[in-house]
N, C-alpha and C. Protein backbone atom coordinates (compact mmCIF):
# COMPACT_ATOMS: atom_id res chain seq x y z
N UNK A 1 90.29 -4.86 9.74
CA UNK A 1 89.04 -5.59 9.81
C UNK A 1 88.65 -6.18 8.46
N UNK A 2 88.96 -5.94 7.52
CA UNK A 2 89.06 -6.28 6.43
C UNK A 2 89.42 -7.63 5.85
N UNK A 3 89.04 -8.53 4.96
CA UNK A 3 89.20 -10.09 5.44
C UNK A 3 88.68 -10.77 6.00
N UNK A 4 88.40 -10.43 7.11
CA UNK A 4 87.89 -11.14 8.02
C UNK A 4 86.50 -11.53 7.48
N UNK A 5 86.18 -13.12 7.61
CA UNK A 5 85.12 -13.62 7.14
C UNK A 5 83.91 -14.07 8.40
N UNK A 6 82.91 -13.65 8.65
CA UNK A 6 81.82 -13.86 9.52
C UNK A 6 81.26 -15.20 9.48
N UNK A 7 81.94 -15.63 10.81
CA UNK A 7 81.33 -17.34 10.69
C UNK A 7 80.29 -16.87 12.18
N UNK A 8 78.78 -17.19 11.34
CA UNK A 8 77.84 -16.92 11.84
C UNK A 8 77.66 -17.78 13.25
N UNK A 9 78.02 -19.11 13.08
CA UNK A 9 77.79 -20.20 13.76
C UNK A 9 76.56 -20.78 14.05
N UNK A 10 75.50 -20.52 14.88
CA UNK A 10 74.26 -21.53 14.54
C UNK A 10 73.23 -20.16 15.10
N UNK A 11 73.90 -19.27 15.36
CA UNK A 11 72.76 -17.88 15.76
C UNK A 11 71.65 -18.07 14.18
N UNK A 12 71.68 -18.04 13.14
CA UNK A 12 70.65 -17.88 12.19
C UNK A 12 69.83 -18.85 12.60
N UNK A 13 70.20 -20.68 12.63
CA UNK A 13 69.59 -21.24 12.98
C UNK A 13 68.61 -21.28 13.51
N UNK A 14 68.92 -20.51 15.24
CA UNK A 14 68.04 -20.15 16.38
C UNK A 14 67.81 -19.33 15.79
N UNK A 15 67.41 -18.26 15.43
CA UNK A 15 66.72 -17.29 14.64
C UNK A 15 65.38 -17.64 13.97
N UNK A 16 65.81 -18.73 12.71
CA UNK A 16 64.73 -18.97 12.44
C UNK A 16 63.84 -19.81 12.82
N UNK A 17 64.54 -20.79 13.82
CA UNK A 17 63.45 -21.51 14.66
C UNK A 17 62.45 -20.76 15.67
N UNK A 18 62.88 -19.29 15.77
CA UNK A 18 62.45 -18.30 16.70
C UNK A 18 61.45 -17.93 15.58
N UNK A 19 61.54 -17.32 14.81
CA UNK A 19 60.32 -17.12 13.46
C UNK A 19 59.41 -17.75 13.45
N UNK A 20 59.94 -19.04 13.35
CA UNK A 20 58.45 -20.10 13.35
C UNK A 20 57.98 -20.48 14.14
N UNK A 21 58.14 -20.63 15.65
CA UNK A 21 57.76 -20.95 16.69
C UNK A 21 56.48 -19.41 16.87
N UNK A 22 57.33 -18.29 16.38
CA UNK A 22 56.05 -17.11 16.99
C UNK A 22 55.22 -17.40 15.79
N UNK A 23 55.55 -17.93 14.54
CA UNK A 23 54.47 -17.79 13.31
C UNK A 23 53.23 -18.89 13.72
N UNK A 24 53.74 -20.16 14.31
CA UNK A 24 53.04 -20.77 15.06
C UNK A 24 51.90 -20.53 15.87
N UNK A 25 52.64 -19.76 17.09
CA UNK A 25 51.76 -19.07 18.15
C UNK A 25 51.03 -18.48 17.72
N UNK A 26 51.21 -17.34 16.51
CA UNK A 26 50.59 -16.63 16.17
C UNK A 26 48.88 -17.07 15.61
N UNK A 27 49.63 -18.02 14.65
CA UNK A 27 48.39 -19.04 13.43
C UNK A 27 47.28 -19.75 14.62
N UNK A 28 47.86 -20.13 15.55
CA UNK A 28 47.23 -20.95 17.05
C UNK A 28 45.96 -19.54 17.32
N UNK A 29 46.77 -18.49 17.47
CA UNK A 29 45.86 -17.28 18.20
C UNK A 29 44.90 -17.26 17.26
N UNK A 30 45.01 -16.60 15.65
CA UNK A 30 44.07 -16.39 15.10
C UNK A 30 43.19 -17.45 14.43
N UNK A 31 43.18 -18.49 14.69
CA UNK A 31 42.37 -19.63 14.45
C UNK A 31 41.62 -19.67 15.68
N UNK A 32 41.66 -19.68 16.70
CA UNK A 32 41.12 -19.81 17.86
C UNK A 32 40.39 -18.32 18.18
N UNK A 33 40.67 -17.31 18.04
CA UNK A 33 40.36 -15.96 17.68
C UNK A 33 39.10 -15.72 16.37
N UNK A 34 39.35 -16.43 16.04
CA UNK A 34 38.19 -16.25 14.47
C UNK A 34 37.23 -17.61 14.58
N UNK A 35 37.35 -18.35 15.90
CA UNK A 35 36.57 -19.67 16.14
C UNK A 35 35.73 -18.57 17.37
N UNK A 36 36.03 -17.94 18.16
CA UNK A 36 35.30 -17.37 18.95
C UNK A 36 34.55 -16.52 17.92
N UNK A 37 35.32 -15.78 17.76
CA UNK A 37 34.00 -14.50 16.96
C UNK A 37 32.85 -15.07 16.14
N UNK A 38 32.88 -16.58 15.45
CA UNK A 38 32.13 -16.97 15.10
C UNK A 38 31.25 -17.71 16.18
N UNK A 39 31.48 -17.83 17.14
CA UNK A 39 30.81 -18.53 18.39
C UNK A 39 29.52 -17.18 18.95
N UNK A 40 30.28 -15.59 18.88
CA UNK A 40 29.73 -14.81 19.30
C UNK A 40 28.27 -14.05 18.70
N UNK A 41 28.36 -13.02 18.43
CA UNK A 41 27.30 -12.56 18.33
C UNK A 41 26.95 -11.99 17.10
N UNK A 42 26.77 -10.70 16.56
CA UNK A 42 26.15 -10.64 15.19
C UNK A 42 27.10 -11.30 13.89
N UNK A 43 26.64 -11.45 12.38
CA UNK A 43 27.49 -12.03 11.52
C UNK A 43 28.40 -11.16 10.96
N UNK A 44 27.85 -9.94 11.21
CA UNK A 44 28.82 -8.61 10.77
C UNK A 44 30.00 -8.60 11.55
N UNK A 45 29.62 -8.45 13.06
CA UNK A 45 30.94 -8.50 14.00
C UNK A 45 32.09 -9.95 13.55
N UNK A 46 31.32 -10.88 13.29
CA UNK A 46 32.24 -12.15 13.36
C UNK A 46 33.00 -12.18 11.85
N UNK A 47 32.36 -11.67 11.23
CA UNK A 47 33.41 -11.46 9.89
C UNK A 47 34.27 -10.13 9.82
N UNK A 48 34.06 -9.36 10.50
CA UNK A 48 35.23 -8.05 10.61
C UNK A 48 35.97 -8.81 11.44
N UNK A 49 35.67 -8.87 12.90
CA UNK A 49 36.77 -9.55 13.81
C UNK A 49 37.58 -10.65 13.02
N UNK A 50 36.87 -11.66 12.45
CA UNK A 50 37.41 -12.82 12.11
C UNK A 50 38.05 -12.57 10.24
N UNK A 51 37.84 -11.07 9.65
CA UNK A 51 38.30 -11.07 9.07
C UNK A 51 39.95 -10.12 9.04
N UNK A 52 39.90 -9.43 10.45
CA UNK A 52 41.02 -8.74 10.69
C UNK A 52 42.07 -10.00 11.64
N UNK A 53 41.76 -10.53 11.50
CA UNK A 53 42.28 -11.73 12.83
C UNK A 53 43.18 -12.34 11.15
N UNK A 54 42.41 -12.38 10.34
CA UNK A 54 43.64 -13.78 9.06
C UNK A 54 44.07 -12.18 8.53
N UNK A 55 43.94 -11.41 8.62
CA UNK A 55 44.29 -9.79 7.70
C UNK A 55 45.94 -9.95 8.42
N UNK A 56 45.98 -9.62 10.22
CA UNK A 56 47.05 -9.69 10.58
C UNK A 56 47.76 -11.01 10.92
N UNK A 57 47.36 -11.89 10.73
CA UNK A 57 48.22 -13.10 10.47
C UNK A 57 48.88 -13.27 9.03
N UNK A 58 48.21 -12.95 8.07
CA UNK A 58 49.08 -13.06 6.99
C UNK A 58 50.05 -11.86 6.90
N UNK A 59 49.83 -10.75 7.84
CA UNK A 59 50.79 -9.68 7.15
C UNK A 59 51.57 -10.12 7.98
N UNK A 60 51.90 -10.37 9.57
CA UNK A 60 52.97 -11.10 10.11
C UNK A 60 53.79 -12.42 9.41
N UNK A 61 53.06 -13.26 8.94
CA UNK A 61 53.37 -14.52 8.59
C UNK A 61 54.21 -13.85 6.72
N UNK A 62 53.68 -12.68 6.36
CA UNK A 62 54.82 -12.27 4.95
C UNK A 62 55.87 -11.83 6.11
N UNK A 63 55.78 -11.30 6.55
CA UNK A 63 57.28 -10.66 7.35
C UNK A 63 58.35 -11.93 8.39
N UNK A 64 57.35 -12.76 8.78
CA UNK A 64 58.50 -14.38 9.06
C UNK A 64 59.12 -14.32 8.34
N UNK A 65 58.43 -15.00 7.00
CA UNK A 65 58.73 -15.78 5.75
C UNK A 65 59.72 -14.71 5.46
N UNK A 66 59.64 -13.22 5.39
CA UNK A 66 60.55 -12.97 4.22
C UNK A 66 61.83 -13.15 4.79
N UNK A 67 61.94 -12.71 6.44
CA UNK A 67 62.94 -12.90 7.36
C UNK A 67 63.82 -14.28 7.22
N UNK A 68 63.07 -15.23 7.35
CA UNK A 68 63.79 -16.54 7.08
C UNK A 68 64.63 -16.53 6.69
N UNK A 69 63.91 -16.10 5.19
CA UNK A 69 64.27 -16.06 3.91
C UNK A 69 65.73 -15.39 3.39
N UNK A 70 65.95 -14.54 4.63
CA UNK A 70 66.86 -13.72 4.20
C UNK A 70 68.20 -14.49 5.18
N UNK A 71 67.63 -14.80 5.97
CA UNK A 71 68.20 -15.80 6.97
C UNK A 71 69.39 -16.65 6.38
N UNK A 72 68.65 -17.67 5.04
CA UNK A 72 68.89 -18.60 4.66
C UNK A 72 69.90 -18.37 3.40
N UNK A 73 70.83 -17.27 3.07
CA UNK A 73 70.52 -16.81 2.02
C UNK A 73 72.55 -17.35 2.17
N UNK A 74 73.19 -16.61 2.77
CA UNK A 74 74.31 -16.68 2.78
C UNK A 74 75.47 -16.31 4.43
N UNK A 75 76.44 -16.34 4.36
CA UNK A 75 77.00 -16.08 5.58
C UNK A 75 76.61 -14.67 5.89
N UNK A 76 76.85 -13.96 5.40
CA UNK A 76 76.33 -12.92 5.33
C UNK A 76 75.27 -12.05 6.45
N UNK A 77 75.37 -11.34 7.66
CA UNK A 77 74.22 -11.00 8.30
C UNK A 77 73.18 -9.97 7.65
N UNK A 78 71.67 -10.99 7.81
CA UNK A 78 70.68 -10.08 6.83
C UNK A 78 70.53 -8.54 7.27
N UNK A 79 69.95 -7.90 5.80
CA UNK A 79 69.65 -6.47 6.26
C UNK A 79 68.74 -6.04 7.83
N UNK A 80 69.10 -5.07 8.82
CA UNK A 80 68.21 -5.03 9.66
C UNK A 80 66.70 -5.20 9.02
N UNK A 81 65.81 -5.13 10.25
CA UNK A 81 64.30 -5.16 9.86
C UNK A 81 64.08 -3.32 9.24
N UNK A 82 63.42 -3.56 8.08
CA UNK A 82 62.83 -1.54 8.62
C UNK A 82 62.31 -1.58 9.40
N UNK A 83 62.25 -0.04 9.48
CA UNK A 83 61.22 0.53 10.61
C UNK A 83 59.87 0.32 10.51
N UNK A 84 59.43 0.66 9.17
CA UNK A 84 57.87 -0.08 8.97
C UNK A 84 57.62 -1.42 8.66
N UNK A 85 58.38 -2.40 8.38
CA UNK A 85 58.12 -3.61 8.97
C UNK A 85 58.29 -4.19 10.37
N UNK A 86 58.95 -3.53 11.22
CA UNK A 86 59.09 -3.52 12.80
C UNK A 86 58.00 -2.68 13.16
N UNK A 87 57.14 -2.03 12.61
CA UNK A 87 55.92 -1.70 13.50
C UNK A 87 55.22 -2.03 12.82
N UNK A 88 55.03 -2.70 12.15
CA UNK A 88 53.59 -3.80 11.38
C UNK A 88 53.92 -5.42 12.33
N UNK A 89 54.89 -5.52 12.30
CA UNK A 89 55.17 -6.91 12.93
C UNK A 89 54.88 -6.53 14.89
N UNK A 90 55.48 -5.30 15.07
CA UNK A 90 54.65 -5.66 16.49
C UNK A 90 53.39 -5.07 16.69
N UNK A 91 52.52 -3.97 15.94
CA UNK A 91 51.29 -3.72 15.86
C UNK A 91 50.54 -5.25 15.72
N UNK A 92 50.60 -6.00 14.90
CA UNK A 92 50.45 -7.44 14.52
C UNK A 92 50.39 -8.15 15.54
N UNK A 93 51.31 -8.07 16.17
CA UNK A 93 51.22 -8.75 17.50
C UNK A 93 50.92 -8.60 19.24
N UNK A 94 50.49 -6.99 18.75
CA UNK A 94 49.54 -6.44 20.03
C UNK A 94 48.29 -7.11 19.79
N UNK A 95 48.15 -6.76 18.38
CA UNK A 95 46.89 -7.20 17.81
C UNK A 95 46.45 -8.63 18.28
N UNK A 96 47.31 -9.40 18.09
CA UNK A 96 46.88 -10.84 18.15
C UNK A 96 47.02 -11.23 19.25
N UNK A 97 47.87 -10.83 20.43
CA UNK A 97 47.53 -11.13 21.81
C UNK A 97 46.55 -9.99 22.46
N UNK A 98 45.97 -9.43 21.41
CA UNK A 98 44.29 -8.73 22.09
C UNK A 98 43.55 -9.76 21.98
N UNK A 99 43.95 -10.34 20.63
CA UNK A 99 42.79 -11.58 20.46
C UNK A 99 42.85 -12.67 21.22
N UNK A 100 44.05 -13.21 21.66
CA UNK A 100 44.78 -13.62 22.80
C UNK A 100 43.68 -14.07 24.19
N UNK A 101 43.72 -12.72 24.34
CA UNK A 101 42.84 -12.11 25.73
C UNK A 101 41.98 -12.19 25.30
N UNK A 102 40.48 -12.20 24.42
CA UNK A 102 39.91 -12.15 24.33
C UNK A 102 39.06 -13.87 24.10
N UNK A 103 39.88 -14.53 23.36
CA UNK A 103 40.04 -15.57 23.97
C UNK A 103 39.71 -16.43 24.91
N UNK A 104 40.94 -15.60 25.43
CA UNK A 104 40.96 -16.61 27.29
C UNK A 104 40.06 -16.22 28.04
N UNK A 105 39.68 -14.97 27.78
CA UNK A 105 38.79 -14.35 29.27
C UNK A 105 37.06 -14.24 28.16
């Protein structure tokens, strides 16, 4: 096995177009998420809500970026995710399709 050189082929590609498409969705949720809470009711509630709404968008949106990042780097397949960045990134994103739902309904 040795030698053998890893031709990735265009899987990173789709990868990171997969990154940005959810970093997208994501930025969509909490803009629209922190436009309601300010629509709602006391100023206290609308700045906790609307300040945990950009809290977990930026900590998702460092964990895209760094992913990309690592993406882009060489043939090479990047290090797995850790474990505590795989449960910040989907805590993050329970999170933001609560806001999601909250939202829509």
């Amino acid at each position: 096995m040795t030698g053998r050189v890893r031709d990735p082929g265009l899987q990173p590609e789709r990868t990171r177009l997969a990154w940005r498409r959810t970093t997208l969705t994501a930025t969509v949720v909490a803009v629209l998420a922190v436009r309601a809470a300010a629509d709602g009711g006391s100023p206290a509630v609308c700045a906790v809500a609307g300040g945990l709404c950009v809290l977990v968008w930026l900590g998702f949106l460092a964990v895209a970026h760094r992913r990309t990042w690592q993406l882009s780097g060489s043939a090479a397949p990047p290090p797995p995710l850790a474990p505590r960045l795989a449960t910040v990134t989907a805590l993050g994103t329970v999170v933001l399709a609560g806001c999601a739902a909250v939202v829509v309904f």
